[in-house]
PDB file of N, CA and C in Angstrom:
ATOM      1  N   UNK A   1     -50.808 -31.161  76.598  1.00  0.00           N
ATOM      2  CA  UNK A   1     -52.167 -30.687  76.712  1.00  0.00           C
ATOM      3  C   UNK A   1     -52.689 -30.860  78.141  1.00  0.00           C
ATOM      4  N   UNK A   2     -52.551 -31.728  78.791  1.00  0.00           N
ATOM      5  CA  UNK A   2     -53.145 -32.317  79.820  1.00  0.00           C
ATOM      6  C   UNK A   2     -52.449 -31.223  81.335  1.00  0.00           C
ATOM      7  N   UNK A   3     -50.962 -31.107  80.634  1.00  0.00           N
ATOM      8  CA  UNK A   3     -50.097 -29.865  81.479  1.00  0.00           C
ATOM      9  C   UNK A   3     -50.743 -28.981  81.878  1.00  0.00           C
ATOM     10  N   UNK A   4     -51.330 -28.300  80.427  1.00  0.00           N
ATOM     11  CA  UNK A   4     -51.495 -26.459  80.683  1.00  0.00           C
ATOM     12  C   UNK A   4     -53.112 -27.002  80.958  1.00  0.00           C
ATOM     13  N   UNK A   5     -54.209 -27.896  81.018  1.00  0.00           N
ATOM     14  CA  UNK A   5     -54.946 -27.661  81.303  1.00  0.00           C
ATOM     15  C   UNK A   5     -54.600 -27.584  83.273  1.00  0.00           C
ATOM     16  N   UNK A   6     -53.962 -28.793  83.487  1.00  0.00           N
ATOM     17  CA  UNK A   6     -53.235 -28.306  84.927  1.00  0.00           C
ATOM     18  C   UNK A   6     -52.899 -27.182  85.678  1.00  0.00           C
ATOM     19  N   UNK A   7     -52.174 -26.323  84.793  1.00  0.00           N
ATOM     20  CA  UNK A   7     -51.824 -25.477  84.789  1.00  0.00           C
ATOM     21  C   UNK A   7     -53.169 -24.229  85.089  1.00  0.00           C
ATOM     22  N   UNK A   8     -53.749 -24.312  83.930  1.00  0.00           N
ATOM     23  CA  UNK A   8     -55.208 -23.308  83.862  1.00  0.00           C
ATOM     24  C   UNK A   8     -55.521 -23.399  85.505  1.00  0.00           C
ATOM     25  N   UNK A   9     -56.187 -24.429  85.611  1.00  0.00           N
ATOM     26  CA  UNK A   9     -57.038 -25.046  86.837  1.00  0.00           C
ATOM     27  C   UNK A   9     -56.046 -24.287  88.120  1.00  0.00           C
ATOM     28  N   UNK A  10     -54.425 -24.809  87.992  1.00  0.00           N
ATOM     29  CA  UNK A  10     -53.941 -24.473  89.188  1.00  0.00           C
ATOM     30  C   UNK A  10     -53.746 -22.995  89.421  1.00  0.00           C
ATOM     31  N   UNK A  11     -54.186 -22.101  88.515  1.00  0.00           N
ATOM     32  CA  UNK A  11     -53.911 -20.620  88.028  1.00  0.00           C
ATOM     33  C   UNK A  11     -54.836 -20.231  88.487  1.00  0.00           C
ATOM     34  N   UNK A  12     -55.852 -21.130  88.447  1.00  0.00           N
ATOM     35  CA  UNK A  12     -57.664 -20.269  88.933  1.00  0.00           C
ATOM     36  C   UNK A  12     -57.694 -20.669  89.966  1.00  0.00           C
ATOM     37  N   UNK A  13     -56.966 -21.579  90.527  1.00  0.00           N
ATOM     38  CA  UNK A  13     -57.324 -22.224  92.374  1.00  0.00           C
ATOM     39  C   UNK A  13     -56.463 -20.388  92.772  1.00  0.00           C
ATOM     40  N   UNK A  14     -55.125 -20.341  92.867  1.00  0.00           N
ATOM     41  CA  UNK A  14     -54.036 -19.700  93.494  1.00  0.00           C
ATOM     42  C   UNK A  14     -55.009 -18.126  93.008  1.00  0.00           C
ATOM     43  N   UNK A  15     -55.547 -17.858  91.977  1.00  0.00           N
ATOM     44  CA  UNK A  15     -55.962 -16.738  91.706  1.00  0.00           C
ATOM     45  C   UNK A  15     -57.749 -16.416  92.535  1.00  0.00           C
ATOM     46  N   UNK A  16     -57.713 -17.470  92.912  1.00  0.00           N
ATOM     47  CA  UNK A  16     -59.046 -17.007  93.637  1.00  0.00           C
ATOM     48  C   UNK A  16     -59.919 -16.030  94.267  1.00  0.00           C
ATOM     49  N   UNK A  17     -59.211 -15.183  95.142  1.00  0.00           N
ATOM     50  CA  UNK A  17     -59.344 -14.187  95.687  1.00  0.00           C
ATOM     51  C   UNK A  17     -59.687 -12.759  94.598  1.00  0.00           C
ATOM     52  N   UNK A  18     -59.035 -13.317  93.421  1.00  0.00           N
ATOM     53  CA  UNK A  18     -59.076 -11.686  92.592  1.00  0.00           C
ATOM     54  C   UNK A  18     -59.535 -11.513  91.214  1.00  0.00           C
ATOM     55  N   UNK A  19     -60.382 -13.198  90.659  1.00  0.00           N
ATOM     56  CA  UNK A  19     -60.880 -13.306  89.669  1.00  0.00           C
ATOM     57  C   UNK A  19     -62.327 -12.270  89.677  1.00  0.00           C
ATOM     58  N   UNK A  20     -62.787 -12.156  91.042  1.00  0.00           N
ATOM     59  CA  UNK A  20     -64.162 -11.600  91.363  1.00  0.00           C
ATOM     60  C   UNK A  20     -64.152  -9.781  90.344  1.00  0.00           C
ATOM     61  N   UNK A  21     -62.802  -9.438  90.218  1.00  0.00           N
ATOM     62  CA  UNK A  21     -62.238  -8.120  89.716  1.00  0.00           C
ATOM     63  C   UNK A  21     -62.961  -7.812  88.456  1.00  0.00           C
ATOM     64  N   UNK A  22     -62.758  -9.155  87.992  1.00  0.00           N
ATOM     65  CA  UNK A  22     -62.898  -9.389  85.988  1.00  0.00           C
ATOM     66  C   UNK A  22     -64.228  -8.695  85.805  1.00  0.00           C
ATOM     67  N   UNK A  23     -64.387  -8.079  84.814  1.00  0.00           N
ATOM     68  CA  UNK A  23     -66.014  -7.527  84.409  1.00  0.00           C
ATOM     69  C   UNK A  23     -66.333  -8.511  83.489  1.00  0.00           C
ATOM     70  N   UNK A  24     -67.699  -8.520  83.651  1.00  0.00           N
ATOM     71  CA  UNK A  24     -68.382  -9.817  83.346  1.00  0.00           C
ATOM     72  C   UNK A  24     -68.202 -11.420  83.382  1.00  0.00           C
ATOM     73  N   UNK A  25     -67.322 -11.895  83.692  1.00  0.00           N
ATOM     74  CA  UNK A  25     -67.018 -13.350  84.030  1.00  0.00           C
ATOM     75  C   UNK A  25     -66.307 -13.442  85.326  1.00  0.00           C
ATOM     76  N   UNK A  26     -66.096 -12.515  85.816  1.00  0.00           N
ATOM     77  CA  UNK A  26     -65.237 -12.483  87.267  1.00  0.00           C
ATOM     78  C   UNK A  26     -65.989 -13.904  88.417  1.00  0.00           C
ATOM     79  N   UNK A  27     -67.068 -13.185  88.332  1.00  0.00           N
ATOM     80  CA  UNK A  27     -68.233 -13.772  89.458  1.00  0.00           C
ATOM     81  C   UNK A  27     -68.026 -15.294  89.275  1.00  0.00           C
ATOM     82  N   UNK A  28     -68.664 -15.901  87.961  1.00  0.00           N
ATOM     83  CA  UNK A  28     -68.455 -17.330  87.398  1.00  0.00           C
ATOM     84  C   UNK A  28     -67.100 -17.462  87.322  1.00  0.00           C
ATOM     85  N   UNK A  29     -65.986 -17.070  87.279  1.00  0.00           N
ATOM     86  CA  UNK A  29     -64.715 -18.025  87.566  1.00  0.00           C
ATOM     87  C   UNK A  29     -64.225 -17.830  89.006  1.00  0.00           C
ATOM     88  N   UNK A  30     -64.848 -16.867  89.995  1.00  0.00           N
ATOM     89  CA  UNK A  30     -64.637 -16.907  91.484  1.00  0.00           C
ATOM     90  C   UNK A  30     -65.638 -18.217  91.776  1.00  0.00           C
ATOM     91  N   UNK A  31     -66.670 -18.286  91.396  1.00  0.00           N
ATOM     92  CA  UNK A  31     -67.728 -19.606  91.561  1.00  0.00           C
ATOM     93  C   UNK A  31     -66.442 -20.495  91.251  1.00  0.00           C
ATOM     94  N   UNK A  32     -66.307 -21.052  90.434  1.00  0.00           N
ATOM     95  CA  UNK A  32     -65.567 -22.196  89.730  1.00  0.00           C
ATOM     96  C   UNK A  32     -64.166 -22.391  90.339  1.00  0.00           C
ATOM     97  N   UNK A  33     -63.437 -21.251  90.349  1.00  0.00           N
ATOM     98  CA  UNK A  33     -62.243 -21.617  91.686  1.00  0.00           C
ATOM     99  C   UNK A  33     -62.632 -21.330  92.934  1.00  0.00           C
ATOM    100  N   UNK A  34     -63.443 -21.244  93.508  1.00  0.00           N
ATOM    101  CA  UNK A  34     -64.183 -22.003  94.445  1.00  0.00           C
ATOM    102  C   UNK A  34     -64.144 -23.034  95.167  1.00  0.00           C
ATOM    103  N   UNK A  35     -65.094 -23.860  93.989  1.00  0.00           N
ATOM    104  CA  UNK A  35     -65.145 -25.111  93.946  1.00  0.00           C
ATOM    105  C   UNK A  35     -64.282 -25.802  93.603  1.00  0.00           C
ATOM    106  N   UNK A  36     -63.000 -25.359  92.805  1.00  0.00           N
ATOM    107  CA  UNK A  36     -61.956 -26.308  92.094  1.00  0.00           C
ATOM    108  C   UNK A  36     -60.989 -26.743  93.765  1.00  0.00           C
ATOM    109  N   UNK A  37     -61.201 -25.275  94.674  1.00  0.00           N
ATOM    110  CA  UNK A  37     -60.423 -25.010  95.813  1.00  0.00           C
ATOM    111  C   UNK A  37     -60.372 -26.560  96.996  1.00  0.00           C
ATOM    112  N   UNK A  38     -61.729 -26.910  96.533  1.00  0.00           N
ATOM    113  CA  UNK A  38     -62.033 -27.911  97.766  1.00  0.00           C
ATOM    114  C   UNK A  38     -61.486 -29.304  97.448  1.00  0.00           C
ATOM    115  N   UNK A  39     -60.721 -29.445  95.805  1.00  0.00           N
ATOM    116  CA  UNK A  39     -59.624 -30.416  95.241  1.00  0.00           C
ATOM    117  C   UNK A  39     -58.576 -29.952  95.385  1.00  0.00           C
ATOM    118  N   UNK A  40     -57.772 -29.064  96.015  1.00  0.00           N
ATOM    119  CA  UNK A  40     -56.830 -28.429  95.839  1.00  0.00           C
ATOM    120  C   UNK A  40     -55.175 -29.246  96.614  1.00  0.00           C
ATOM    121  N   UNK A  41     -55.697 -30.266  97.026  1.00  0.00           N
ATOM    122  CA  UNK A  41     -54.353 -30.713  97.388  1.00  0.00           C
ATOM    123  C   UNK A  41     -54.725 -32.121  96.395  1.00  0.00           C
ATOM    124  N   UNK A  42     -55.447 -32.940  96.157  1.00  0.00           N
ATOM    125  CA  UNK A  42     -55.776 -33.770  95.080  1.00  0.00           C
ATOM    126  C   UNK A  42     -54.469 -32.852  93.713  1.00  0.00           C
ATOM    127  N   UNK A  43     -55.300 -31.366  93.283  1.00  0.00           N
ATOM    128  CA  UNK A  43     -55.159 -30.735  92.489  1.00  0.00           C
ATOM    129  C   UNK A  43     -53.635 -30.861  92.262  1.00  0.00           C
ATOM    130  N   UNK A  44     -53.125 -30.412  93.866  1.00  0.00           N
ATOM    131  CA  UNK A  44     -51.858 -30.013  93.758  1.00  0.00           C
ATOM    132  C   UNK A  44     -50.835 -31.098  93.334  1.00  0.00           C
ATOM    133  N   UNK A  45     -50.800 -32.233  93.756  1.00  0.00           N
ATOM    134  CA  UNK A  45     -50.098 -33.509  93.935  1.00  0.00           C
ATOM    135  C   UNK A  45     -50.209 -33.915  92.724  1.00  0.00           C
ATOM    136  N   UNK A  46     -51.456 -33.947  91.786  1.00  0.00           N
ATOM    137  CA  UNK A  46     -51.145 -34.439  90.369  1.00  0.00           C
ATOM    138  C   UNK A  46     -50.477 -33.432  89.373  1.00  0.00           C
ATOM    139  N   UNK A  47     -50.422 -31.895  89.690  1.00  0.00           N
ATOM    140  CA  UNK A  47     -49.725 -31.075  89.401  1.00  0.00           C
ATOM    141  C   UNK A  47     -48.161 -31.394  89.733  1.00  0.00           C
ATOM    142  N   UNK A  48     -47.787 -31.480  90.693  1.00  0.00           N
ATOM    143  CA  UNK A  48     -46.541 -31.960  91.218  1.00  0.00           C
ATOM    144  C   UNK A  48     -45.930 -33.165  90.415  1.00  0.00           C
ATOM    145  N   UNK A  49     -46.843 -34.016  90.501  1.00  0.00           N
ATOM    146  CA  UNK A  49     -46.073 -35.083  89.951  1.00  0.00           C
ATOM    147  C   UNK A  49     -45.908 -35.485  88.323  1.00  0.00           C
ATOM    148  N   UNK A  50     -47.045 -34.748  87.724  1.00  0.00           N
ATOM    149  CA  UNK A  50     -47.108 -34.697  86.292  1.00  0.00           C
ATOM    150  C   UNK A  50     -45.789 -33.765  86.192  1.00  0.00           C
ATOM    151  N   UNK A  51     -45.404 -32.630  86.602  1.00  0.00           N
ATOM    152  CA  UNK A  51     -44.529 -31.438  86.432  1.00  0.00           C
ATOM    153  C   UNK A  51     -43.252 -32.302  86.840  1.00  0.00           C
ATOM    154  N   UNK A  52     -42.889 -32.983  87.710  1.00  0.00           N
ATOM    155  CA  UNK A  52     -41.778 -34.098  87.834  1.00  0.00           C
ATOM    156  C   UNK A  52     -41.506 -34.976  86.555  1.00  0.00           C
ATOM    157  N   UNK A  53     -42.747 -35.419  86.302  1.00  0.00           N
ATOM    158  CA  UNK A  53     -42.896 -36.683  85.092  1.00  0.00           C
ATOM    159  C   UNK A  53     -42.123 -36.356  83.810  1.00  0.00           C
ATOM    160  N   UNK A  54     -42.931 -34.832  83.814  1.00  0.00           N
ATOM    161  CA  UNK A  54     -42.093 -34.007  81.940  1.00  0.00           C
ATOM    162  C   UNK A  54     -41.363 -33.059  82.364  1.00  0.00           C
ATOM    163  N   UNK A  55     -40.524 -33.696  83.413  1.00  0.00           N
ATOM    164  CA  UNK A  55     -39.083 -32.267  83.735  1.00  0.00           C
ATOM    165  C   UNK A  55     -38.712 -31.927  82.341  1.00  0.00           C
ATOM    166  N   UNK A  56     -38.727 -31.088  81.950  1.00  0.00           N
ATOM    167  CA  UNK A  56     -37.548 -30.874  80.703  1.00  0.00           C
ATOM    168  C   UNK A  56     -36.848 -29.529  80.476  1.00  0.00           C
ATOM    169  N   UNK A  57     -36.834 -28.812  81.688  1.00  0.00           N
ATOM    170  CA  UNK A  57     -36.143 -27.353  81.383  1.00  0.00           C
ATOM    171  C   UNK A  57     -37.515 -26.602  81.013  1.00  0.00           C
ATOM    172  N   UNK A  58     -38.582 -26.647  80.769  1.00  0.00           N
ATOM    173  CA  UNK A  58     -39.725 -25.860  79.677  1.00  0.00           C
ATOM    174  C   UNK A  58     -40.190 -25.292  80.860  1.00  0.00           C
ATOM    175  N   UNK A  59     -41.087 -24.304  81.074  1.00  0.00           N
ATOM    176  CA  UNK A  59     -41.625 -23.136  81.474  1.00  0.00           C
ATOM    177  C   UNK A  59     -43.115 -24.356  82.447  1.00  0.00           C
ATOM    178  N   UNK A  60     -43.486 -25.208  81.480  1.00  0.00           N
ATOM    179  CA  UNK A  60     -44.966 -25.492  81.900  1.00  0.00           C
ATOM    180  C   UNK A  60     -44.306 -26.609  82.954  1.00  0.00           C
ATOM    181  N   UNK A  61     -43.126 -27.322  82.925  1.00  0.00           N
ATOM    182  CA  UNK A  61     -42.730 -28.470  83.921  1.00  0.00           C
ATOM    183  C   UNK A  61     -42.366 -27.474  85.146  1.00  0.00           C
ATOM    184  N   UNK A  62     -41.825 -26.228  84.806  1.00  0.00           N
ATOM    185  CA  UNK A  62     -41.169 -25.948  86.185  1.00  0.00           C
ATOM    186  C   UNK A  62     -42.225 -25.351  86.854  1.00  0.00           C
ATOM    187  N   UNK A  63     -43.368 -24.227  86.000  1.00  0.00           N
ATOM    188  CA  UNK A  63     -44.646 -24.010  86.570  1.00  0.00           C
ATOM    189  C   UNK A  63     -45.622 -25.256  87.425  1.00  0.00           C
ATOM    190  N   UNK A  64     -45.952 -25.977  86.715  1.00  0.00           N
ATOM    191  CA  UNK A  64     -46.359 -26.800  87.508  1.00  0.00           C
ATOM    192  C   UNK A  64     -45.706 -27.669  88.525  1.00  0.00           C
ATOM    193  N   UNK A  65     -44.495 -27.526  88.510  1.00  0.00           N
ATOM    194  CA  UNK A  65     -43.756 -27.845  90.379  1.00  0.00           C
ATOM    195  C   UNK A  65     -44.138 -27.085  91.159  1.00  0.00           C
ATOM    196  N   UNK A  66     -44.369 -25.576  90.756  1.00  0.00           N
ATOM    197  CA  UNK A  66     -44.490 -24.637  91.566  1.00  0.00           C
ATOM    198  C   UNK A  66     -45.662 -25.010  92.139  1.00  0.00           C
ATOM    199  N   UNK A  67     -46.486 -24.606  91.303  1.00  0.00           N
ATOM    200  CA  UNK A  67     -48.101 -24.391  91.699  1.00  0.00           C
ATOM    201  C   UNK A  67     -48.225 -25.561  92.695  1.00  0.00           C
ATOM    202  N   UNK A  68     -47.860 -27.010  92.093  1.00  0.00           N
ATOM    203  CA  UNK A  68     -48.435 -28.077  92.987  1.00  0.00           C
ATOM    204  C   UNK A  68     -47.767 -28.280  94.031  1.00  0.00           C
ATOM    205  N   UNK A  69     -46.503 -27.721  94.474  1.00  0.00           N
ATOM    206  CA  UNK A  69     -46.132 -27.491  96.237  1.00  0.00           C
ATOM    207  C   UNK A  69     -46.949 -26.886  96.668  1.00  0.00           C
ATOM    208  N   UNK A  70     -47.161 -25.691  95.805  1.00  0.00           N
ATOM    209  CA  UNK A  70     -48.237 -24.643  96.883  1.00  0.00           C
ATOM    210  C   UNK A  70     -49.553 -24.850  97.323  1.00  0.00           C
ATOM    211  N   UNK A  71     -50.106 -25.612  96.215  1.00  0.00           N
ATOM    212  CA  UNK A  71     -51.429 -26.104  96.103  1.00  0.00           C
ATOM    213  C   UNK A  71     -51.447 -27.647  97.279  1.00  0.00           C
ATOM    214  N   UNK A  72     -49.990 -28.365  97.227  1.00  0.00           N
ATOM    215  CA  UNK A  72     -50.317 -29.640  98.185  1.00  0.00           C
ATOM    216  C   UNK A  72     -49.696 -29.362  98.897  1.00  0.00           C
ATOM    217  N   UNK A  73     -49.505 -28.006 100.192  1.00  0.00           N
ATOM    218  CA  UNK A  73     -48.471 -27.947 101.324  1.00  0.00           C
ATOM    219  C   UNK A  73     -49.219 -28.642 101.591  1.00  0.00           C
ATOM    220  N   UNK A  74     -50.856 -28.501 102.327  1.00  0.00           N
ATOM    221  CA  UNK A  74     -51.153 -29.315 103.329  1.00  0.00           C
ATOM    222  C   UNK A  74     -50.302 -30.672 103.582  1.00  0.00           C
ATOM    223  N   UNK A  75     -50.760 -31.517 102.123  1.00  0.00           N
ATOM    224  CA  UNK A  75     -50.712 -32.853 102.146  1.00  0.00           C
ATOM    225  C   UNK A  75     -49.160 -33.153 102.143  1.00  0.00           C
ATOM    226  N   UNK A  76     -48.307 -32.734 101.483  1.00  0.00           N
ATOM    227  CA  UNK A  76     -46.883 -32.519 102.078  1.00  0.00           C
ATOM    228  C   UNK A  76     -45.962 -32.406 102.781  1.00  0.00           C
ATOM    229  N   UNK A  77     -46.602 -32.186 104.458  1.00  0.00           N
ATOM    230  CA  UNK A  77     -46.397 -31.586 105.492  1.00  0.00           C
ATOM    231  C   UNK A  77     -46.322 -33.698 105.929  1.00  0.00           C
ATOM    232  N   UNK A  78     -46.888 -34.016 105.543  1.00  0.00           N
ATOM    233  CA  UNK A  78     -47.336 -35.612 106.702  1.00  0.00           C
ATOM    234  C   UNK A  78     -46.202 -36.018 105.680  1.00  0.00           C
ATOM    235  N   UNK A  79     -45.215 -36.111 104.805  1.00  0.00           N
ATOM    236  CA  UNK A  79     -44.490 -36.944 104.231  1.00  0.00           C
ATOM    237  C   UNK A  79     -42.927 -36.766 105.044  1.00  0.00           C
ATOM    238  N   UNK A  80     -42.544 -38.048 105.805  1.00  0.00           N
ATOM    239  CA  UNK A  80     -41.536 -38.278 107.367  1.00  0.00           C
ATOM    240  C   UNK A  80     -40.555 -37.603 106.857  1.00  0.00           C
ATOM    241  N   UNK A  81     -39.573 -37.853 105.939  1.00  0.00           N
ATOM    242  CA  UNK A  81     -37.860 -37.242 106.089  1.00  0.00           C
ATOM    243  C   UNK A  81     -38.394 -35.784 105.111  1.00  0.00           C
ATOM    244  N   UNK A  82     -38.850 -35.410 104.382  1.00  0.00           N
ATOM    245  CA  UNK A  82     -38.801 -33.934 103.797  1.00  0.00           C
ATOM    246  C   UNK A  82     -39.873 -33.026 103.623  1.00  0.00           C
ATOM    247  N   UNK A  83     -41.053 -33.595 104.486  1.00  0.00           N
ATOM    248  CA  UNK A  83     -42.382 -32.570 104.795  1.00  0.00           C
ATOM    249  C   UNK A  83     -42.163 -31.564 105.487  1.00  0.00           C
ATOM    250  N   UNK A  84     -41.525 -31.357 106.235  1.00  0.00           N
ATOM    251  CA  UNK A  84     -41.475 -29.728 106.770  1.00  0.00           C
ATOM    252  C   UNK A  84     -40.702 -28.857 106.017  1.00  0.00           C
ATOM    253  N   UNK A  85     -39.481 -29.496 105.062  1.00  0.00           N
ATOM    254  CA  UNK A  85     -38.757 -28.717 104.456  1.00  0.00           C
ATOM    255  C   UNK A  85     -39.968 -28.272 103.089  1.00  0.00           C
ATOM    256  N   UNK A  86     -40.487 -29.129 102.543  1.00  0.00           N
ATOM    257  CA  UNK A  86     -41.605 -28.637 101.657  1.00  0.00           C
ATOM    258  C   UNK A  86     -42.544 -27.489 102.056  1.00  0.00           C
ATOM    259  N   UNK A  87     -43.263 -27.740 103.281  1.00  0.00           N
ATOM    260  CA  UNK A  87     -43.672 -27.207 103.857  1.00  0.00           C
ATOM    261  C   UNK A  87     -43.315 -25.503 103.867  1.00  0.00           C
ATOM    262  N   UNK A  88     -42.119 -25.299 104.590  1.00  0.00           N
ATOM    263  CA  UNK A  88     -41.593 -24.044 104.153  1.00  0.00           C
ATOM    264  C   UNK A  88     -41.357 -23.470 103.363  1.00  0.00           C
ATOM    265  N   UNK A  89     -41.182 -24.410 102.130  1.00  0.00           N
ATOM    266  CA  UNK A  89     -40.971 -23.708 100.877  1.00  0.00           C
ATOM    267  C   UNK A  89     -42.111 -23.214 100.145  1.00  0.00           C
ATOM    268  N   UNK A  90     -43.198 -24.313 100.398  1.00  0.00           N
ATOM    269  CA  UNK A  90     -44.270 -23.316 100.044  1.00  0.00           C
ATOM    270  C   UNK A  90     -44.721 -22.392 100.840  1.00  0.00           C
ATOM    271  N   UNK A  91     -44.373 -22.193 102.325  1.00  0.00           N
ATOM    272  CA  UNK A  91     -45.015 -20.939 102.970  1.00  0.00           C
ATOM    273  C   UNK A  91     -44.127 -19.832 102.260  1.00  0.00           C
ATOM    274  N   UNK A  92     -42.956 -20.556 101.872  1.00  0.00           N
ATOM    275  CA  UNK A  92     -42.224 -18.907 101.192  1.00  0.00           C
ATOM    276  C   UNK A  92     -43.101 -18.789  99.502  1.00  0.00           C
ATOM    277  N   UNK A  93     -43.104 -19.896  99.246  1.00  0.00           N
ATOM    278  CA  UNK A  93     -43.724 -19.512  97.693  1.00  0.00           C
ATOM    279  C   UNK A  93     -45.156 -18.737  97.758  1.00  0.00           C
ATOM    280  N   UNK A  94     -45.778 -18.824  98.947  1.00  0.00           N
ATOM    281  CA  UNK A  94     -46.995 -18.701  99.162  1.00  0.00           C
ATOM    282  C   UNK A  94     -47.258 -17.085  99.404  1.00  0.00           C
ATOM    283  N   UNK A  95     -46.098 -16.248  99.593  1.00  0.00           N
ATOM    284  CA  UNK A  95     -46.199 -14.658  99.500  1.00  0.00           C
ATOM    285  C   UNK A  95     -46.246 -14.191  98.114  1.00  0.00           C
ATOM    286  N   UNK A  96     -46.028 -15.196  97.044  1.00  0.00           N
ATOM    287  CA  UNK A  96     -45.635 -14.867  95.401  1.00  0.00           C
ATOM    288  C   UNK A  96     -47.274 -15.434  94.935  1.00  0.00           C
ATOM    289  N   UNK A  97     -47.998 -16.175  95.458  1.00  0.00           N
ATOM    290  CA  UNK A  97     -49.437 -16.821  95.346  1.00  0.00           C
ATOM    291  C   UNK A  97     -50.242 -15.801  94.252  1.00  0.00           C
ATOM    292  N   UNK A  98     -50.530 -15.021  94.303  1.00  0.00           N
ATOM    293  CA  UNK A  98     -50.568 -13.911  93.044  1.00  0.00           C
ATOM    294  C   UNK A  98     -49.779 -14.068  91.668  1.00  0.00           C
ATOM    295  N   UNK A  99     -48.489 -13.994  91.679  1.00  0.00           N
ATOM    296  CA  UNK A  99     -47.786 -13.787  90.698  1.00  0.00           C
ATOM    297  C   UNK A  99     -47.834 -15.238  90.263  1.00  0.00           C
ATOM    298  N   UNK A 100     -47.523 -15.869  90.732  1.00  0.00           N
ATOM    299  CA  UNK A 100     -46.930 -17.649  90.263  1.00  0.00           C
ATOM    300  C   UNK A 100     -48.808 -18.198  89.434  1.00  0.00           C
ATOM    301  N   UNK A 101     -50.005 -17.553  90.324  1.00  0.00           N
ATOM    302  CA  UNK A 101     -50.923 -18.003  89.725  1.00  0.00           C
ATOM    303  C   UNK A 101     -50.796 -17.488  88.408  1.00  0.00           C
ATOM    304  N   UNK A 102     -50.982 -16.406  88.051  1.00  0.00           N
ATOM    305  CA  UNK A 102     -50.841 -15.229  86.747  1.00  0.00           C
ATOM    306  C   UNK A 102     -49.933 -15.966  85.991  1.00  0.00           C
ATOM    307  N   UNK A 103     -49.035 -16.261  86.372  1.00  0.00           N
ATOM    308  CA  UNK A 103     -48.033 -17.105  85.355  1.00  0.00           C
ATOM    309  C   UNK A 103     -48.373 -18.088  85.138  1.00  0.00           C
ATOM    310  N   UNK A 104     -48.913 -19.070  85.723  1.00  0.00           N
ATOM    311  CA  UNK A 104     -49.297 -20.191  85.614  1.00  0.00           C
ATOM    312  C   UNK A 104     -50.664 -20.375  84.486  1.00  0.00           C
ATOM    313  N   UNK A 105     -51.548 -19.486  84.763  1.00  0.00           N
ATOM    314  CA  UNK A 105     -52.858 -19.214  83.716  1.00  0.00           C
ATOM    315  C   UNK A 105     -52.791 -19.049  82.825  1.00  0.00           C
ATOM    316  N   UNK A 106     -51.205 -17.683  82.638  1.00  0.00           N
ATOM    317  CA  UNK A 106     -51.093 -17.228  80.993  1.00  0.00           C
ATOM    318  C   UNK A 106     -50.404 -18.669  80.569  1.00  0.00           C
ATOM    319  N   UNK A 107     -49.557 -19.198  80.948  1.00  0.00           N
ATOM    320  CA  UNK A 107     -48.695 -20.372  80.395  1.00  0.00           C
ATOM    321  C   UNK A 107     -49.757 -21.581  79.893  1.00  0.00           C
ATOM    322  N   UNK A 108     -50.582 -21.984  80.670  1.00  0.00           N
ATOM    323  CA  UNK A 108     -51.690 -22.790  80.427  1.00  0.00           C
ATOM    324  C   UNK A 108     -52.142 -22.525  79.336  1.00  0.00           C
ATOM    325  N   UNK A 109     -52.699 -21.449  78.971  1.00  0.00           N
ATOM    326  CA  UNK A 109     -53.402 -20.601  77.872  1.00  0.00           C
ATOM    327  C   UNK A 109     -52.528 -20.761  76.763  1.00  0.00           C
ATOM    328  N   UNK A 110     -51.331 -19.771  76.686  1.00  0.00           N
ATOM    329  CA  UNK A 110     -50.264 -20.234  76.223  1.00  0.00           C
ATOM    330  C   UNK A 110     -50.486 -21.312  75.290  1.00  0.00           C
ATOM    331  N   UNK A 111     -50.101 -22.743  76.310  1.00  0.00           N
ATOM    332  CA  UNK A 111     -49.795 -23.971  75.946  1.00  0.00           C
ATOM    333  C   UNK A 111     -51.014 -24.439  74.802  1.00  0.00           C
ATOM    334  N   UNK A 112     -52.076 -23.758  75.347  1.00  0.00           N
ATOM    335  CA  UNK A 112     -53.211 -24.379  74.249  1.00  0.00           C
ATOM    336  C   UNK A 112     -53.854 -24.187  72.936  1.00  0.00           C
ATOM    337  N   UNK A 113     -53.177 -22.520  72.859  1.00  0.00           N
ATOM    338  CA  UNK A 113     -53.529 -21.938  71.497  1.00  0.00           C
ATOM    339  C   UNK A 113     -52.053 -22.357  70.842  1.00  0.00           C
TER     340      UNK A 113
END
């Protein structure tokens, strides 16, 4: 539970730019990932490490590795022997930032019904 709400949250940070689209709730969830944006390496890192915690092959552990590299390059970048290699990997994951959010939202959702 605690996953896909992760998940949700990290779906609406990465989807930010294009929630504004939605008719009638667009506006209020561009407000809300927004604001979720300015936790977003907080966001990312407990994403990361929860998604480490319940590795198990499942869709919502490997989603949330994703999201929370992308979401904690910043903070990733200062860690000595493998921050730049992170680093790059999310600048490459970071052209998919669209798709990986979308996946990440429906999976969240998913996870909760």
């Amino acid at each position: 539970m605690v996953g896909n709400i992760l998940l949700i949250v990290a779906g609406l940070i990465l989807l930010t730019g294009l929630l504004g689209v939605i008719p009638a709730m667009g506006e209020h969830l561009e407000k809300l990932a927004k604001w979720l944006g300015g936790f977003q390496g907080i966001i990312g890192i407990i994403a990361l490490i929860y998604g480490i915690l319940t590795f198990g092959f499942n869709l919502s552990s490997i989603m949330l590795i994703i999201a929370g590299i992308m979401l904690a390059a910043g903070i990733l970048q200062s860690l000595p022997a493998v921050g730049d290699h992170l680093e790059k990997l999310a600048k490459t994951l970071g052209s998919f930032q669209t798709i990986i959010g979308i996946i990440a939202l429906i999976v969240g959702i998913w996870g909760i019904l």
